[in-house]
Every structure is written in structure tokens, then in C-alpha cells.
C-alpha atoms as a PDB file:
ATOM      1  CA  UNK A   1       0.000   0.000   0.000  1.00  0.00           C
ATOM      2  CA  UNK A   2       1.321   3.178  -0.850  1.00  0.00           C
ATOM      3  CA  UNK A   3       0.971   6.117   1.244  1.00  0.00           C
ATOM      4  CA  UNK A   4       0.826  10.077  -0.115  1.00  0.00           C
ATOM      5  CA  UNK A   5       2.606  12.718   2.191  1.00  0.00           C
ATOM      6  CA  UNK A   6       0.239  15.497   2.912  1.00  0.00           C
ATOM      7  CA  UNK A   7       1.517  18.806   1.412  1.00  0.00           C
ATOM      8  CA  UNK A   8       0.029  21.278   3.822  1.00  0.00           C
ATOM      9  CA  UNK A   9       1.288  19.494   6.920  1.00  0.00           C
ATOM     10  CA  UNK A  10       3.845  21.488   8.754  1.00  0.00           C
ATOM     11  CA  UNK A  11       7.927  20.197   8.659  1.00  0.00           C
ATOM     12  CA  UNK A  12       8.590  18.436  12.029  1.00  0.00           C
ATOM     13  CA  UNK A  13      11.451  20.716  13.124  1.00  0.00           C
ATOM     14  CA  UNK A  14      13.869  20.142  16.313  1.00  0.00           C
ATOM     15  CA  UNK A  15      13.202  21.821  19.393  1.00  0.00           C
ATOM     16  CA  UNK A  16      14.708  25.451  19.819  1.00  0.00           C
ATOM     17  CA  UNK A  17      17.816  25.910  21.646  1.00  0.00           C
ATOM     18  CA  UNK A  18      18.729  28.762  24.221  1.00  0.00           C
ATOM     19  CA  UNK A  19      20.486  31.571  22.155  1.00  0.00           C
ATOM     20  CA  UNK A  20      23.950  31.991  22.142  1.00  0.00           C
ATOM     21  CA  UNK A  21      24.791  34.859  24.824  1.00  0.00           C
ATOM     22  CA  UNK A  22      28.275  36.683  24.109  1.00  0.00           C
ATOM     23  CA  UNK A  23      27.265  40.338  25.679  1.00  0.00           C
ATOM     24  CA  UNK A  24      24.782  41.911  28.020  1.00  0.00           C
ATOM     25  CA  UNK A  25      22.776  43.816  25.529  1.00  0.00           C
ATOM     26  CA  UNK A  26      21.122  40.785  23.136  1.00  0.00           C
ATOM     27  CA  UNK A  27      21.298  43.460  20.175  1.00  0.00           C
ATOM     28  CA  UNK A  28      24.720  43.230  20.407  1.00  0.00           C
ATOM     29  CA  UNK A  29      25.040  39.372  20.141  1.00  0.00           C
ATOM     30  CA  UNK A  30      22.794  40.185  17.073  1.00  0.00           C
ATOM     31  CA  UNK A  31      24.808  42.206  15.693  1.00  0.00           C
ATOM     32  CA  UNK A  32      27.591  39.998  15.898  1.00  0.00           C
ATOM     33  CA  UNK A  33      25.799  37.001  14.397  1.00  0.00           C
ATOM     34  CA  UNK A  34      24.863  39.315  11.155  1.00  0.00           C
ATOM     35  CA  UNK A  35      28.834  40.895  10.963  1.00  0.00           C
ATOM     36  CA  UNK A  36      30.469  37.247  11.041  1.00  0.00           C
ATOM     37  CA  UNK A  37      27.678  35.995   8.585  1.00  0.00           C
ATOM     38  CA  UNK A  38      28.573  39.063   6.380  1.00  0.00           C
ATOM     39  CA  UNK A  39      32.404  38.122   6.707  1.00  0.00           C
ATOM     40  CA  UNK A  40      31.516  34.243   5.741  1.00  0.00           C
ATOM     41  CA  UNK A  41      30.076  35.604   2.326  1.00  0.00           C
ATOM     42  CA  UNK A  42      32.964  38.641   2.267  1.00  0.00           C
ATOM     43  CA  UNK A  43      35.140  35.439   1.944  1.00  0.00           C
ATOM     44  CA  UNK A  44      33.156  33.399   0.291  1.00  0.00           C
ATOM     45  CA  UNK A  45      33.484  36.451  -2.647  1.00  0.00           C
ATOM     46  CA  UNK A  46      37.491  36.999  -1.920  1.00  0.00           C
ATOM     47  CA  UNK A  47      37.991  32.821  -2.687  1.00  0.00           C
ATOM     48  CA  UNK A  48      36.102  32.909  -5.574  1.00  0.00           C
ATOM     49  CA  UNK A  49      37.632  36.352  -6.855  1.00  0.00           C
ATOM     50  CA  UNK A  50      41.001  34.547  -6.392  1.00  0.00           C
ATOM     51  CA  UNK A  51      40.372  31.275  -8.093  1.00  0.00           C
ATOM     52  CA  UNK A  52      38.743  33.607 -11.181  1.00  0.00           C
ATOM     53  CA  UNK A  53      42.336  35.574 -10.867  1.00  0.00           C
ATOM     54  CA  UNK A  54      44.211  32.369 -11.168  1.00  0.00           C
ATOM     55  CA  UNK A  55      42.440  31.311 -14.192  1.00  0.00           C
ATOM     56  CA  UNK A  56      43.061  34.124 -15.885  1.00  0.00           C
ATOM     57  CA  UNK A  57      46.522  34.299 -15.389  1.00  0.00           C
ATOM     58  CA  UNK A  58      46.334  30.854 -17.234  1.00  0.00           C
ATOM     59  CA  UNK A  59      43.671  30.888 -19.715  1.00  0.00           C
ATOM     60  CA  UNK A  60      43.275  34.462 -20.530  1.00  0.00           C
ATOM     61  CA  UNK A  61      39.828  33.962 -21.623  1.00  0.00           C
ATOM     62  CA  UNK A  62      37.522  31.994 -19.099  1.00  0.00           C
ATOM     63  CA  UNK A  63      34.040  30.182 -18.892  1.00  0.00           C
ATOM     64  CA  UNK A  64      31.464  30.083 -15.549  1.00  0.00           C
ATOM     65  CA  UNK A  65      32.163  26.311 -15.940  1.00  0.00           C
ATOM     66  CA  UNK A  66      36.011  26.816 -15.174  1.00  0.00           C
ATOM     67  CA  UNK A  67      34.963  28.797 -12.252  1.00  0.00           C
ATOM     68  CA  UNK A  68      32.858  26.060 -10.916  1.00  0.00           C
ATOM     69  CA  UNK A  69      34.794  23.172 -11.721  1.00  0.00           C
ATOM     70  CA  UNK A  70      38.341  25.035 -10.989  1.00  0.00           C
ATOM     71  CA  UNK A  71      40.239  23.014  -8.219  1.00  0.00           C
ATOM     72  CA  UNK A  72      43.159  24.698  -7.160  1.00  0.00           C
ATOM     73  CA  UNK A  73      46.883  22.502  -7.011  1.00  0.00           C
ATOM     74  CA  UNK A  74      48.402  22.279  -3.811  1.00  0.00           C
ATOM     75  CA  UNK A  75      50.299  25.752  -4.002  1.00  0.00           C
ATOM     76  CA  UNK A  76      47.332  27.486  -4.480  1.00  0.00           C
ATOM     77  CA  UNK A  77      44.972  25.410  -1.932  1.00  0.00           C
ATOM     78  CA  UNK A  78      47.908  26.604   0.807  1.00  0.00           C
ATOM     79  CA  UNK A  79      47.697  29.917  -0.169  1.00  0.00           C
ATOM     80  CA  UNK A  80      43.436  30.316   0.364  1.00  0.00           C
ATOM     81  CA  UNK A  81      44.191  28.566   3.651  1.00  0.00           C
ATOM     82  CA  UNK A  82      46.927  30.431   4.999  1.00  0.00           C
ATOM     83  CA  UNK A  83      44.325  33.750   3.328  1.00  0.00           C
ATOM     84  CA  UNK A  84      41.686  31.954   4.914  1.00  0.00           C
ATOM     85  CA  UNK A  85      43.577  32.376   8.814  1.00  0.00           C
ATOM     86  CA  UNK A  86      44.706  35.453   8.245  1.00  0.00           C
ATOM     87  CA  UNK A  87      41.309  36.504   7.610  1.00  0.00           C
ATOM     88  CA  UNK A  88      39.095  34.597   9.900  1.00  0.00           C
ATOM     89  CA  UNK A  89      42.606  35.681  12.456  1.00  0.00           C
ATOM     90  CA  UNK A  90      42.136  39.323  11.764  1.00  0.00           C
ATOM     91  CA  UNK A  91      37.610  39.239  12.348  1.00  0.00           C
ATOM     92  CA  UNK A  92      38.372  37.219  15.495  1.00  0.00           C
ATOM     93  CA  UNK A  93      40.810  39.608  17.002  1.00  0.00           C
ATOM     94  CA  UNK A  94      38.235  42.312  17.249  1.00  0.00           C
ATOM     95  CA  UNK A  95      36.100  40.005  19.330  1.00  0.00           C
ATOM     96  CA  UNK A  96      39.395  38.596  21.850  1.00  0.00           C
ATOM     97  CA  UNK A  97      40.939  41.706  22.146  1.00  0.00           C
ATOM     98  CA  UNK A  98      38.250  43.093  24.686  1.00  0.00           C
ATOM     99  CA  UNK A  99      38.705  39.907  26.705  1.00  0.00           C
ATOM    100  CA  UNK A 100      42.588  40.204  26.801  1.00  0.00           C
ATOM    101  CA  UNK A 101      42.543  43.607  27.366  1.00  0.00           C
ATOM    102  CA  UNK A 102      40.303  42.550  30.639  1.00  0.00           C
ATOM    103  CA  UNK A 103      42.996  40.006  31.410  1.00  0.00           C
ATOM    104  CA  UNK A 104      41.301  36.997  30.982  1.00  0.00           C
END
């Protein structure tokens, strides 16, 4: 017997968790949650900008396939990681350097 899923029934979704508290003022925590989602798709951009860059340096002329499919060689893939630190290194430092500056 075959069964049909009905389409106006609700998704069963998992419970809600307590929110993430990193400051007093919950605007602030917020706030913080939209900059490092902005920074995710800052990088997101940078990567891709970078692996387009490295194309052309070898193609000249490019398609939106080579972007896609472009996987970078080892030099390269060390080079967005060590980016990739430096980056995610210099966001996060805003965030410690209260706390260290507190002594903690």
C-alpha cells in the first residue's frame, strides 16, 4: 500500500535551543551574528575572486564552468588557507581583544 505525504502538513522541526549569549545587551550578540555571517560571504566572494584571478593568469579567456569546476593545485589550496587564517585571524581579534585587554 502506498501512502501520499500530505503537502500542507507542517515540517517536524527540532526543538529550539537557548540563544547563544556573548554580551549583556542581546542586540549586540545580534549584531555579531549578522557581521560574522557578512564576513563568511565577504570570503566566500574573496575565494572565488582569487580562483577567477588564477584562471586568468592561465587561460586568458575563461568560462562560468572553469569557475565552478576550478580546483586549485596544492600551491594554491595553501595559499586560500593560509588567506583563509589570516582573515578569519584578523575578524576574530576584534572580538578577543576586549577579553585580553580585561585580562582573561
Amino acid at each position: 500500500m502506498q501512502t501520499t505525504r500530505d503537502s500542507t502538513a507542517a515540517p517536524k522541526r527540532a526543538p529550539l535551543q537557548p540563544e547563544q549569549v556573548f554580551f549583556n545587551d542581546p542586540a549586540l550578540d545580534r549584531l555579531l551574528g549578522m557581521v560574522m555571517t557578512l564576513s563568511a560571504e565577504v570570503w566566500v566572494l574573496s575565494d572565488r575572486l582569487k580562483s577567477i584571478e588564477h584562471l586568468l593568469d592561465g587561460k586568458g579567456v575563461i568560462t562560468r564552468a572553469d569557475i565552478d569546476t576550478y580546483q586549485p593545485d596544492a600551491a594554491a589550496a595553501q595559499a586560500l588557507a593560509e588567506d583563509r587564517s589570516s582573515f578569519a585571524k584578523a575578524l576574530m581579534d576584534h572580538v578577543i581583544s576586549r577579553q585580553q585587554s580585561r585580562g582573561a
